[in-house]
Protein backbone atom coordinates (compact mmCIF):
# COMPACT_ATOMS: atom_id res chain seq x y z
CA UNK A 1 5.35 -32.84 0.29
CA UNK A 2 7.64 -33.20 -3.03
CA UNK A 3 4.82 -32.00 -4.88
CA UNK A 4 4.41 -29.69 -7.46
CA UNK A 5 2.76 -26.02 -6.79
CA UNK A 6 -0.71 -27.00 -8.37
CA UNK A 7 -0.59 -30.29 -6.58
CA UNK A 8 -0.10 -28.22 -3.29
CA UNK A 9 -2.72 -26.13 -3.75
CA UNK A 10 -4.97 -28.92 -4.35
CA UNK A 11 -4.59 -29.69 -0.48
CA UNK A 12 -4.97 -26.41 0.76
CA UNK A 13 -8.53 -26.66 -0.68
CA UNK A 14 -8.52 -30.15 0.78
CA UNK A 15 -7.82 -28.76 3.58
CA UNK A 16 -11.02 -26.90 4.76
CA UNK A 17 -12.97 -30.67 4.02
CA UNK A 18 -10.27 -32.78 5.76
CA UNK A 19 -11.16 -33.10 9.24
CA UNK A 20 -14.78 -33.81 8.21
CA UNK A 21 -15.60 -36.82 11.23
CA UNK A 22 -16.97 -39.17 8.96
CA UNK A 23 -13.75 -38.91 6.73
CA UNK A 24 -11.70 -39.39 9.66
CA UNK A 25 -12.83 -42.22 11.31
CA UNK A 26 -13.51 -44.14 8.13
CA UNK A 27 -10.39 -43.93 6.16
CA UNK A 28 -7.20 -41.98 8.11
CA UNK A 29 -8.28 -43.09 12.02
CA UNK A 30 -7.29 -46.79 11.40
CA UNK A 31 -4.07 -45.95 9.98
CA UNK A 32 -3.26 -43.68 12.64
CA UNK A 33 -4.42 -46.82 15.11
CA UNK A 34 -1.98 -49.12 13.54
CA UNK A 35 0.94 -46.80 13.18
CA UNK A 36 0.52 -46.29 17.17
CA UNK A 37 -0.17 -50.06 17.88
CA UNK A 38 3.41 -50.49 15.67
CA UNK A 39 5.12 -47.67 18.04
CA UNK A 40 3.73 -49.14 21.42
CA UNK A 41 6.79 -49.85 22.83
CA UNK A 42 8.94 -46.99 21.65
CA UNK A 43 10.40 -44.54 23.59
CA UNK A 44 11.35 -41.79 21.17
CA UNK A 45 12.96 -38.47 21.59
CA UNK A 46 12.28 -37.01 18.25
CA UNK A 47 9.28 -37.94 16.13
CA UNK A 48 9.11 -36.46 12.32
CA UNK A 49 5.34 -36.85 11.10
CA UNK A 50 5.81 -35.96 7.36
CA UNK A 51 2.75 -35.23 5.36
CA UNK A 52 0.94 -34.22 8.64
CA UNK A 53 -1.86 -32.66 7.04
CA UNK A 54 -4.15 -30.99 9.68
CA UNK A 55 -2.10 -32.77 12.59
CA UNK A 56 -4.50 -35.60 13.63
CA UNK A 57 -1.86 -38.19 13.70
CA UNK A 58 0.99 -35.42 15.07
CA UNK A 59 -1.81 -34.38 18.17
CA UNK A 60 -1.96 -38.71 18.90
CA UNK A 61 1.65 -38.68 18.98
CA UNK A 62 2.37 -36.25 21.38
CA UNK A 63 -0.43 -37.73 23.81
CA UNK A 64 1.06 -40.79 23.01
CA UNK A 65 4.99 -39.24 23.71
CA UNK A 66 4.74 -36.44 26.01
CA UNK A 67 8.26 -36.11 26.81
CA UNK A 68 9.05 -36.35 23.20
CA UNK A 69 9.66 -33.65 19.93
CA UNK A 70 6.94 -34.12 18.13
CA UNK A 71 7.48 -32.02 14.57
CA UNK A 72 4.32 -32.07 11.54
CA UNK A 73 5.78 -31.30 8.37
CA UNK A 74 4.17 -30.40 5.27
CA UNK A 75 4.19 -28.52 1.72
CA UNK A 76 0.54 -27.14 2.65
CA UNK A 77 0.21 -23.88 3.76
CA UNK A 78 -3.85 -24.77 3.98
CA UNK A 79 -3.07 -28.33 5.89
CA UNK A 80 -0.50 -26.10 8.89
CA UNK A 81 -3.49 -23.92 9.02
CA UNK A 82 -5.34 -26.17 10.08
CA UNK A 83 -2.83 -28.14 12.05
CA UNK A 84 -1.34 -24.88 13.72
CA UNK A 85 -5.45 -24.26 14.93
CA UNK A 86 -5.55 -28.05 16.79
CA UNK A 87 -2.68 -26.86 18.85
CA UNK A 88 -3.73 -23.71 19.73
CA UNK A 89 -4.34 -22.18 23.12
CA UNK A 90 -6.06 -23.40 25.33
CA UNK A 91 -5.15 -26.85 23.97
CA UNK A 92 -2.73 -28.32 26.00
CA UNK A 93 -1.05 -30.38 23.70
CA UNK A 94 2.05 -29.08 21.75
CA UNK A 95 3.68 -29.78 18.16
CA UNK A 96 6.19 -27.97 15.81
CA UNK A 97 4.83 -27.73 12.34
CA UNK A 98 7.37 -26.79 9.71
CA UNK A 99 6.40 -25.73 6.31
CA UNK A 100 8.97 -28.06 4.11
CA UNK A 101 9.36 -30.44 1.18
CA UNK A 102 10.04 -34.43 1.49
CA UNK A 103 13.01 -33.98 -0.42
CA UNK A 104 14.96 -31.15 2.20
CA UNK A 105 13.81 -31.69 5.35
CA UNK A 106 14.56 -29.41 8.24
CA UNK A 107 16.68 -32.08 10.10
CA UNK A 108 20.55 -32.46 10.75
CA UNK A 109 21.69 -36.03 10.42
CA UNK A 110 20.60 -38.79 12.42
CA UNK A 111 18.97 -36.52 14.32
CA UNK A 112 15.36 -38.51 14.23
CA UNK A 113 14.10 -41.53 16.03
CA UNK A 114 10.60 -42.25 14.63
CA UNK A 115 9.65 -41.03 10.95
CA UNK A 116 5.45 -41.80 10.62
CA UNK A 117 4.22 -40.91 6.91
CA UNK A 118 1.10 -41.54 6.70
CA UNK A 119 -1.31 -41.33 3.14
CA UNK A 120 1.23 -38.94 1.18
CA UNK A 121 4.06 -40.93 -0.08
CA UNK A 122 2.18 -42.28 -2.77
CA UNK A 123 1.87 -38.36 -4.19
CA UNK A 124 5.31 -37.59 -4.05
CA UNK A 125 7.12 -37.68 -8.06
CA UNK A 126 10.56 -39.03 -7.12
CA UNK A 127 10.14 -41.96 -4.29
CA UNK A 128 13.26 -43.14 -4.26
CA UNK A 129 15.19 -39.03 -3.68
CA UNK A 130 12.59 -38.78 -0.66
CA UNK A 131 13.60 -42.37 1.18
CA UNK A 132 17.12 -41.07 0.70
CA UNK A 133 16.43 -38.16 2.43
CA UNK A 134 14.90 -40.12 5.43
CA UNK A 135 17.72 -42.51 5.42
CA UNK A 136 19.88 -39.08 5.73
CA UNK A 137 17.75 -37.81 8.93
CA UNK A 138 16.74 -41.09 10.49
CA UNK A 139 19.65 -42.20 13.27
CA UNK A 140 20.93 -46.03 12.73
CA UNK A 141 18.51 -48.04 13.89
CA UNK A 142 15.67 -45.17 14.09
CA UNK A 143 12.12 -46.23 12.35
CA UNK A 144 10.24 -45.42 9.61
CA UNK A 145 6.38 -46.26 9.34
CA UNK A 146 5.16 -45.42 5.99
CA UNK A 147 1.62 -46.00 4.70
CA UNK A 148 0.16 -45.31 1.59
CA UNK A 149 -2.46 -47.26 -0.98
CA UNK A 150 -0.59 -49.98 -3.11
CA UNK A 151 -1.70 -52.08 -6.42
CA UNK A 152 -1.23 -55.77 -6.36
CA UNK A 153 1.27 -55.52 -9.15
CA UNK A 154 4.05 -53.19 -10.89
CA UNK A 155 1.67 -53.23 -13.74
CA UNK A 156 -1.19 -51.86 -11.86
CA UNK A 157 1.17 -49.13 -10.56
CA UNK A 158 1.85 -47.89 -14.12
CA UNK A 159 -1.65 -48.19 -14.63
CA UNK A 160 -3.18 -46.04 -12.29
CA UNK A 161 0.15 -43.44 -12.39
CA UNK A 162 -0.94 -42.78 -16.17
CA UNK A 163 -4.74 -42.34 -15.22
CA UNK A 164 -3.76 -40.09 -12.62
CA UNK A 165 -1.03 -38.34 -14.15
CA UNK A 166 -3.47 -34.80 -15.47
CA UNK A 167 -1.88 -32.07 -13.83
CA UNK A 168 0.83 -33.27 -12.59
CA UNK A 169 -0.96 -35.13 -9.47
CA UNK A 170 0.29 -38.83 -10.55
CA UNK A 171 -0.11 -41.30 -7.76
CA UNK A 172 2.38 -43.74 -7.67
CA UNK A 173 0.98 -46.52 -5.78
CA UNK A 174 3.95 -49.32 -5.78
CA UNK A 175 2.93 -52.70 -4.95
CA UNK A 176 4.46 -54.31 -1.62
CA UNK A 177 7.39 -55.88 -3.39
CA UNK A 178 8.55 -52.56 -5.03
CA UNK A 179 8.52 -50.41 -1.75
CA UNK A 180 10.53 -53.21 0.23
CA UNK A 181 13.13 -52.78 -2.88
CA UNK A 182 12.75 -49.23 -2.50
CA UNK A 183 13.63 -49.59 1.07
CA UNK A 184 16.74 -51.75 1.02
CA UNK A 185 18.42 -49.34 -2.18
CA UNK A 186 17.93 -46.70 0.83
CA UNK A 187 19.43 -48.55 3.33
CA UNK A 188 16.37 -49.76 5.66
CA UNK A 189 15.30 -53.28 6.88
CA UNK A 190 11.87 -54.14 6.22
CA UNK A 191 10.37 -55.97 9.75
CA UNK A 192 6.65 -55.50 9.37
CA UNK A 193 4.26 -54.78 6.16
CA UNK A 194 0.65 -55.40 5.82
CA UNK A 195 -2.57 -53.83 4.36
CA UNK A 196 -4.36 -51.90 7.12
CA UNK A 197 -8.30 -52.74 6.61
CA UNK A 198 -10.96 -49.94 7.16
CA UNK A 199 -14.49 -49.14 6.56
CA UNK A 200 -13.70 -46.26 3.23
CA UNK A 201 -14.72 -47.69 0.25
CA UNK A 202 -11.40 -47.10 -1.11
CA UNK A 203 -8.28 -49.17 -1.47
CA UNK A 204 -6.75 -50.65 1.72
CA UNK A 205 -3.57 -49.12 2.43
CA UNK A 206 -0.49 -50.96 3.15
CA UNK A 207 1.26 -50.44 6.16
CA UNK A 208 5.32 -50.70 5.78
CA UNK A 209 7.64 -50.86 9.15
CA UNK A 210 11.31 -50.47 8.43
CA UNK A 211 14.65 -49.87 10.59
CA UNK A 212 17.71 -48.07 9.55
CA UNK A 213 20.55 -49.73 8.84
């Protein structure tokens, strides 16, 4: 999603490796747990999972919201592959998967309840474009649950965007502070952010609820 075409193909290859259990369960399973413990009481009729990857969150969600519209999005062709497989026949569960970028997204406005992004905002090059697409797509009120890996500090941010930043796969992991700036400029209401702990031996995400304003 808002990623460059070399970035992109980087997860198709991903792709084929992603649903590997151990990888699951250990780093992207308690995410998905605590975006769904966040959305307990919702009752959405339209629920965007951008950056679905191979639709393990987007398959939860429609268990989770049968009577909803459940749509994966992503820039993959490799990751809908996959996803497109998990909700094959003679799976019972259903999703739309749409091939598009964070910055356009295949929505009219305020035409989506529940936006989940889970592990991909911190690849996409221009943060601040992409919230103001959600803002455009999210109705007033409607939520978006974004989680991605964070540094302590702004510093730390630059830090590991310049060690990343060979071939044009930067990661910009903005501390807590920055992304509840980020948020407000865009026109949401932070109500809930905390690091999400898991097993991975890799940097605890942080999990940011916001509402639409």
């Amino acid at each position: 999603m808002e990623r460059t075409g070399s970035s992109a193909s980087l997860f198709d290859r991903w792709s084929l490796r992603y649903d590997r259990r151990e990888l699951q369960l250990l780093t992207y399973r308690p995410v998905h747990d605590a975006v769904l413990r966040r959305l307990k009481d919702s009752d959405p009729s339209v629920v965007a999972d951008l950056g679905c990857g191979t639709g393990q969150l987007a398959q939860r969600l429609v268990r989770r919201f049968p009577a909803a519209t459940i749509v994966g999005v992503d820039l993959s062709e490799g990751m809908l592959t996959q996803a497109a497989g998990r909700f094959a026949a003679p799976c019972t569960d259903a999703a739309r998967l749409v091939r598009a970028d964070a910055v356009k997204l295949p929505f009219a406005v305020s035409s989506v309840d529940v936006v989940a992004c889970i592990e991909s905002f911190h690849w996409y090059r221009d943060q601040a474009r992409v919230l103001g697409e959600l803002a455009r797509v999210l109705r007033p009120g409607g939520r978006l649950l974004i989680a991605s890996i964070a540094t302590m500090t702004s510093v730390g941010d630059r830090l590991l965007t310049g060690a990343t930043g060979w071939g044009q796969r930067a990661v910009r992991a903005r501390p807590p502070q920055d992304m509840r700036r980020l948020l407000a400029q865009a026109g949401f209401e932070v109500i809930y952010q905390r690091r999400v702990p898991r097993l991975a031996p890799i940097a605890w995400p942080v999990l940011t609820d916001a509402r639409r304003r």
